[in-house]
Each structure stands twice: as structure tokens, then as C-alpha cells.
N, C-alpha and C. Protein backbone atom coordinates (compact mmCIF):
# COMPACT_ATOMS: atom_id res chain seq x y z
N UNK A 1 21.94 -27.59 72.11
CA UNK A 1 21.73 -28.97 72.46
C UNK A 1 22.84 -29.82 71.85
N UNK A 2 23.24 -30.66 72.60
CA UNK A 2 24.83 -31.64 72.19
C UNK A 2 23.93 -32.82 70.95
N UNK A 3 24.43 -32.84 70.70
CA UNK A 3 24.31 -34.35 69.33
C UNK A 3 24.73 -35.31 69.65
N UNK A 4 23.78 -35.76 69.86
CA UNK A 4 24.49 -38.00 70.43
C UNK A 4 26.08 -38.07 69.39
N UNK A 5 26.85 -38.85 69.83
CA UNK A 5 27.80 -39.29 69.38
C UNK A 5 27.75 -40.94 69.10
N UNK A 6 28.27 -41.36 68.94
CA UNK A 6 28.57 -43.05 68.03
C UNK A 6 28.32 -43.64 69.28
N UNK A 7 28.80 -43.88 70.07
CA UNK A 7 28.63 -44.47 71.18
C UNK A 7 27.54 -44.42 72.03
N UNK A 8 26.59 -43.33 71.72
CA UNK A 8 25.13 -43.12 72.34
C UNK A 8 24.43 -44.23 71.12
N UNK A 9 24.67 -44.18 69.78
CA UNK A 9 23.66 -44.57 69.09
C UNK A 9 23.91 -46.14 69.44
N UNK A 10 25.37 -46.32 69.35
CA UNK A 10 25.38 -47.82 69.39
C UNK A 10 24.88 -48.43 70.60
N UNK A 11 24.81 -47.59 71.77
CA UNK A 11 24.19 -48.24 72.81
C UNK A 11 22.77 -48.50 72.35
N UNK A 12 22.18 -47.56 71.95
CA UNK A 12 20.43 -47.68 71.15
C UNK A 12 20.23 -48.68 70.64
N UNK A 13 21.20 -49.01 69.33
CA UNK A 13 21.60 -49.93 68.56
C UNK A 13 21.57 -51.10 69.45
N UNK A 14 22.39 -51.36 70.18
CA UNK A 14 22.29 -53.20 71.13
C UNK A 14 21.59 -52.91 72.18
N UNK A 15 20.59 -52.16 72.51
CA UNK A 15 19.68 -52.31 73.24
C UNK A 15 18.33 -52.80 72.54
N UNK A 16 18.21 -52.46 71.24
CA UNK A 16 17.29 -52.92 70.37
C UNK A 16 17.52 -54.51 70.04
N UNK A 17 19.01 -54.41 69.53
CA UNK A 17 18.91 -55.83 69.15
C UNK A 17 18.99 -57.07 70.28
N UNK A 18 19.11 -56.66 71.49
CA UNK A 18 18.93 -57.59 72.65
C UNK A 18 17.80 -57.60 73.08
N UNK A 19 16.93 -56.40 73.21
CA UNK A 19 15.32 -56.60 73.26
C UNK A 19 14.91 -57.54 72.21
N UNK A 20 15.16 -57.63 70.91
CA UNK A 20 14.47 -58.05 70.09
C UNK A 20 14.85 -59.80 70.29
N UNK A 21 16.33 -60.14 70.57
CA UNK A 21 16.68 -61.15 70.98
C UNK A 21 15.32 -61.86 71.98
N UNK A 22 15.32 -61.36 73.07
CA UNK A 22 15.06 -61.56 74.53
C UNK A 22 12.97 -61.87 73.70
N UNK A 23 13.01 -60.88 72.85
CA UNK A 23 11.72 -61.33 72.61
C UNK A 23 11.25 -62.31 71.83
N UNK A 24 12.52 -63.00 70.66
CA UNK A 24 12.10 -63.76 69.79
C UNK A 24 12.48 -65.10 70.50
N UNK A 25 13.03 -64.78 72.03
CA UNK A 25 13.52 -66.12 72.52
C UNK A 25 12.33 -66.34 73.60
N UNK A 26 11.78 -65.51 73.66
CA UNK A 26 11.17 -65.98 75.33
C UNK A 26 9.48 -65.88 74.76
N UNK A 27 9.07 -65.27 73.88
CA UNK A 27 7.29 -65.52 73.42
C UNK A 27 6.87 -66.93 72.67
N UNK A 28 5.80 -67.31 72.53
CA UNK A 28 5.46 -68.38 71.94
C UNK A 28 4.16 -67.98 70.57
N UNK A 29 4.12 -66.79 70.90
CA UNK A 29 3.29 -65.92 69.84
C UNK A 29 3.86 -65.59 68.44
N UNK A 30 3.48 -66.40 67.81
CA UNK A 30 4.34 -65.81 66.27
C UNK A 30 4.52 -64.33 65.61
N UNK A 31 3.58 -63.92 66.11
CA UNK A 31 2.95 -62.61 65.71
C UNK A 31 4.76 -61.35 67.11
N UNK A 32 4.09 -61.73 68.05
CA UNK A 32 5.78 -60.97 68.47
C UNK A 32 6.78 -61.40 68.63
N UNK A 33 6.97 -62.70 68.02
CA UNK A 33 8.43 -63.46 67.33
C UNK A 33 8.81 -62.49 65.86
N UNK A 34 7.57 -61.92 65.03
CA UNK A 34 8.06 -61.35 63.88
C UNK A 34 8.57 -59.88 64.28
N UNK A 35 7.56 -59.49 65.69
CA UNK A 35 8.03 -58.28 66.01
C UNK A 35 9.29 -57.66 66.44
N UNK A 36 9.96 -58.87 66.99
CA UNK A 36 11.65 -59.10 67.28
C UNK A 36 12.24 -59.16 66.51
N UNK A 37 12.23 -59.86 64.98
CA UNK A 37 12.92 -60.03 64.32
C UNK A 37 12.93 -58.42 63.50
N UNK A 38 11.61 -57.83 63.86
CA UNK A 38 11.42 -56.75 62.99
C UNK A 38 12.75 -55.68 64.11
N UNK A 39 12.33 -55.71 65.14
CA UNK A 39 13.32 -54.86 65.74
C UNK A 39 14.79 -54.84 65.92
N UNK A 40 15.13 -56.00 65.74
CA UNK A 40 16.73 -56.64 65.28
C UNK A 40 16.81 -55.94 64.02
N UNK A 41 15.69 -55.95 63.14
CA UNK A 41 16.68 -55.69 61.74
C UNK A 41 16.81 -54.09 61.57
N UNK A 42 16.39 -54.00 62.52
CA UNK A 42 15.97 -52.23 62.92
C UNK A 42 16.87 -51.62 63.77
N UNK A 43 17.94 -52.11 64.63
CA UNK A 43 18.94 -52.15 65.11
C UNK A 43 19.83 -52.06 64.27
N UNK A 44 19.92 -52.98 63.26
CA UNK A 44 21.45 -52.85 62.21
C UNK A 44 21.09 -51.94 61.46
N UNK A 45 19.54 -51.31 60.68
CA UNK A 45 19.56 -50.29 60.43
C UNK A 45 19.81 -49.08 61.16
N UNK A 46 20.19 -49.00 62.09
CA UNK A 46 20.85 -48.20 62.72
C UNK A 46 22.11 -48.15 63.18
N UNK A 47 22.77 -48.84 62.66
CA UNK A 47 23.98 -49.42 62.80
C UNK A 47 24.55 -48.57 61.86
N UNK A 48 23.93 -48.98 60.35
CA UNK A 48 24.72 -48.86 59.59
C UNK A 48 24.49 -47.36 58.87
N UNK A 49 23.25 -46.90 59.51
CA UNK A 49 23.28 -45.14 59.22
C UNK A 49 24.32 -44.51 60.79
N UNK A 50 24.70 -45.06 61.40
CA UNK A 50 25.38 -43.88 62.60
C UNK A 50 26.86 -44.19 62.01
N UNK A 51 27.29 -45.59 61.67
CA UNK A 51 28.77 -46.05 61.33
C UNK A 51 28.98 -45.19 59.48
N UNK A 52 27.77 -44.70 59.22
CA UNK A 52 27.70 -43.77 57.59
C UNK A 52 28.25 -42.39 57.93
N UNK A 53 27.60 -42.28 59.32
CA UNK A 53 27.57 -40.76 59.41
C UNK A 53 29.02 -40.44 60.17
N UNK A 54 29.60 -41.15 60.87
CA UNK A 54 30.87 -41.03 61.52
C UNK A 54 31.87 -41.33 61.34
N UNK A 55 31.80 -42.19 60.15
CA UNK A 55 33.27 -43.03 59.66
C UNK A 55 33.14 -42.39 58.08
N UNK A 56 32.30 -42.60 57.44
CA UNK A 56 32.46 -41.82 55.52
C UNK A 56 30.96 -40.60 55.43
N UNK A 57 31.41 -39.78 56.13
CA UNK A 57 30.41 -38.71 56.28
C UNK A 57 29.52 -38.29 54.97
N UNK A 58 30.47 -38.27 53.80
CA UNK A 58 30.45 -37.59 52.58
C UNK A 58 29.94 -38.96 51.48
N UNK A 59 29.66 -40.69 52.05
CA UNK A 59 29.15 -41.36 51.48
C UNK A 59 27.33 -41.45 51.86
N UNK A 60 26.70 -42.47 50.89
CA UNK A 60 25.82 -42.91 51.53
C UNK A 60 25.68 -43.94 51.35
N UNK A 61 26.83 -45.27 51.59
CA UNK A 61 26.67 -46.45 51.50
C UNK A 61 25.49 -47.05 52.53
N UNK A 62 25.52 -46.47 53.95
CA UNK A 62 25.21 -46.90 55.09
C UNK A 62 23.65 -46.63 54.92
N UNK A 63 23.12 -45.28 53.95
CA UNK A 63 21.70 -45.35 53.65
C UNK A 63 21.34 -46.32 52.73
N UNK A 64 22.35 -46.92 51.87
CA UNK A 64 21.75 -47.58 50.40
C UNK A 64 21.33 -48.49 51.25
N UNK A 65 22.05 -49.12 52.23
CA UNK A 65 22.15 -50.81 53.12
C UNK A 65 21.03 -50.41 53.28
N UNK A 66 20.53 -49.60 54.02
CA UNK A 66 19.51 -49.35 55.21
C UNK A 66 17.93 -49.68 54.60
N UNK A 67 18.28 -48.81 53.53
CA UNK A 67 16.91 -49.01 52.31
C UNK A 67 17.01 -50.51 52.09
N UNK A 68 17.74 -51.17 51.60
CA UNK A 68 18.03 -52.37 50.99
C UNK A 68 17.39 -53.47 52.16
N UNK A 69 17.65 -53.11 53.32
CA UNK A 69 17.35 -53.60 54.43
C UNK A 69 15.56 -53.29 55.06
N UNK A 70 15.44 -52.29 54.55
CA UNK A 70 14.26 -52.42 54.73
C UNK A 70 12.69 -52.59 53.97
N UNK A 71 13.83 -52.56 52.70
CA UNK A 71 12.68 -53.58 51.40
C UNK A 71 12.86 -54.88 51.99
N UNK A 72 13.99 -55.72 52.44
CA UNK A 72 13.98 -56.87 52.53
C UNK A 72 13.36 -57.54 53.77
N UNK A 73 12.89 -56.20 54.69
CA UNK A 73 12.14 -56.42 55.56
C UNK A 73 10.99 -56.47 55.45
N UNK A 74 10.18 -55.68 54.45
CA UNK A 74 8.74 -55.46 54.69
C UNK A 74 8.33 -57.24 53.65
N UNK A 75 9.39 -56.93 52.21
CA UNK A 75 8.91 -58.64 51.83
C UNK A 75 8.82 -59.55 53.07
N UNK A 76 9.58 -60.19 54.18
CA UNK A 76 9.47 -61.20 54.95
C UNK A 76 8.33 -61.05 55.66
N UNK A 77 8.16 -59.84 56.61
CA UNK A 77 6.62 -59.67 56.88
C UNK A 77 5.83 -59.71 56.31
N UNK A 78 5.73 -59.51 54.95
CA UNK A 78 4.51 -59.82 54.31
C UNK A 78 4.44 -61.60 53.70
N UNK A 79 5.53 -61.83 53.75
CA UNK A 79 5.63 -63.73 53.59
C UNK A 79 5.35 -64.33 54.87
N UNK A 80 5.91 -63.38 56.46
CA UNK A 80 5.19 -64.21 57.47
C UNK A 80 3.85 -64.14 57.96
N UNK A 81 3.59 -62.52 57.79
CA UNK A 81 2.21 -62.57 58.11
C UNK A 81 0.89 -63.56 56.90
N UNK A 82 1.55 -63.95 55.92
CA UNK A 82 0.64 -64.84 55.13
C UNK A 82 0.57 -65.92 55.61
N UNK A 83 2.10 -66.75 55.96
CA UNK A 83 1.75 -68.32 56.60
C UNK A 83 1.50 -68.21 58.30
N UNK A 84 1.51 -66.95 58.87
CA UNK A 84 0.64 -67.08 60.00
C UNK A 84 -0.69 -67.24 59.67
N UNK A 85 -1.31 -66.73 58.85
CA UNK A 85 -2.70 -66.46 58.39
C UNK A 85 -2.90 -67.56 57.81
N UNK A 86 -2.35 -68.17 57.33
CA UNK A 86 -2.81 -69.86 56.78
C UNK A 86 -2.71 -70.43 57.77
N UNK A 87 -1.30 -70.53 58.89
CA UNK A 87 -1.41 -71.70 60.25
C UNK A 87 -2.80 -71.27 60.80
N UNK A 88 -3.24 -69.53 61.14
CA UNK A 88 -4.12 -69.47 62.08
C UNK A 88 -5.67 -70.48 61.39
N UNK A 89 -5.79 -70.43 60.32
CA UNK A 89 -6.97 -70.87 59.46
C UNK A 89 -6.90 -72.55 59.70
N UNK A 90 -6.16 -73.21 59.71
CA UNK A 90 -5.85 -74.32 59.92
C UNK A 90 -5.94 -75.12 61.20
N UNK A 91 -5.07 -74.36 61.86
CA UNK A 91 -4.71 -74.30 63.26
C UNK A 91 -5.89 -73.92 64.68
N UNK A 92 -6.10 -72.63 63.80
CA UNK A 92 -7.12 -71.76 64.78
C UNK A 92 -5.94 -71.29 66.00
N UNK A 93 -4.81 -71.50 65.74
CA UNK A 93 -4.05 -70.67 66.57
C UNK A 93 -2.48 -69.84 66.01
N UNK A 94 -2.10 -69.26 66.65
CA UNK A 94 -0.54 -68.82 66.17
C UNK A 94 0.41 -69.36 67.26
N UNK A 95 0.59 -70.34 68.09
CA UNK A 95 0.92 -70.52 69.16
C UNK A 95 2.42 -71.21 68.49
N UNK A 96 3.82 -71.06 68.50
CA UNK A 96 4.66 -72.16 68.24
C UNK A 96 4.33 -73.29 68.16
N UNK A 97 3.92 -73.85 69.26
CA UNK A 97 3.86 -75.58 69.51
C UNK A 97 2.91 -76.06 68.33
N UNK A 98 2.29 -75.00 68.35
CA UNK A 98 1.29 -75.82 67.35
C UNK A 98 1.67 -76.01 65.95
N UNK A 99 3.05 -74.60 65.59
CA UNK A 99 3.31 -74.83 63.95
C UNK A 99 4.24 -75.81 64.12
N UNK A 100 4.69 -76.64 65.13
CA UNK A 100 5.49 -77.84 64.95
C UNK A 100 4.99 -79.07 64.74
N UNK A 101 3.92 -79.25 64.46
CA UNK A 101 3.39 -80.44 63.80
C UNK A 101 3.44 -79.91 61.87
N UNK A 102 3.85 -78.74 61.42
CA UNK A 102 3.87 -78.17 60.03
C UNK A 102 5.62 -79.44 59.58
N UNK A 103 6.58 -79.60 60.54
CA UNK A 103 7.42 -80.58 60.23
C UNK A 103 7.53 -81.50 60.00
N UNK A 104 6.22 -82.87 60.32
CA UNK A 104 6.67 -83.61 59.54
C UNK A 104 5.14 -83.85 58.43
């Protein structure tokens, strides 16, 4: 069986992060606005393990990022899923429009 090459992954890679685009632009649901952002950051983690494995084979800078990247992911989900959970208590909804009265 052949082994994807750089150019298979990176297609993976911006197909993720344009889905995730396309989703944090076009829902009004907070809940799969975080899910986009979760899949964008999930894209560059994949970025930066295929650009590890093909450009400094013998490093693992591209895993340290990746980890680093995905502690710094699970903190934000756990900071957004809290002030969704306070808007929803408040609110009684997760809808955008509605966390725009949280501005003034």
C-alpha cells in the first residue's frame, strides 16, 4: 500500500480548515461555531505533524506544536463551553443574536 505524500495531507489539511471556515461563518449556533474553530485548529495540527515528517524527519518540533496546540485547545473549549452555559442560563438560548446584547 503507497503512503500519502505531503501533498495528499495538505489537501486534508485545507479541506478541514475551509470546512471549519464555511462552518464558523455560516451557523448561528455557538455550540458548532466552537466545532469549527475546533476543526481549524485541527487542520494546523496537521499541518504541522506532515511538514515534521517531510521536511526534519529526525525532529519532533512539529509534535511538540501539535501537543502545545492541543492543550491550548481543550482550555478554550472548556472556557467556551462555560460562557455558553451561563448565556444558555440567562438567555435560555445559544443563538448568536442573542449573545449580542452581552456588548453593551
Amino acid at each position: 500500500m503507497m503512503e500519502p505524500g505531503l501533498y495528499h495531507i495538505l489537501f486534508i489539511s485545507a479541506a478541514l480548515f475551509f470546512i471549519g471556515m464555511y462552518g464558523f461563518f455560516t451557523r448561528r449556533n455557538l455550540i458548532t461555531m466552537l466545532m469549527s474553530i475546533e476543526l481549524i485548529l485541527n487542520s494546523v495540527n496537521l499541518n504541522f505533524i506532515a511538514f515534521n515528517k517531510y521536511l526534519w524527519p529526525h525532529k519532533l518540533d512539529g509534535v511538540f506544536f501539535s501537543i502545545f496546540v492541543i492543550a491550548i485547545a481543550a482550555a478554550e473549549a472548556a472556557v467556551a463551553i462555560a460562557i455558553i452555559i451561563n448565556l444558555y442560563r440567562s438567555h435560555q438560548s445559544i443563538d448568536v443574536e442573542t449573545a449580542e446584547e452581552l456588548k453593551y
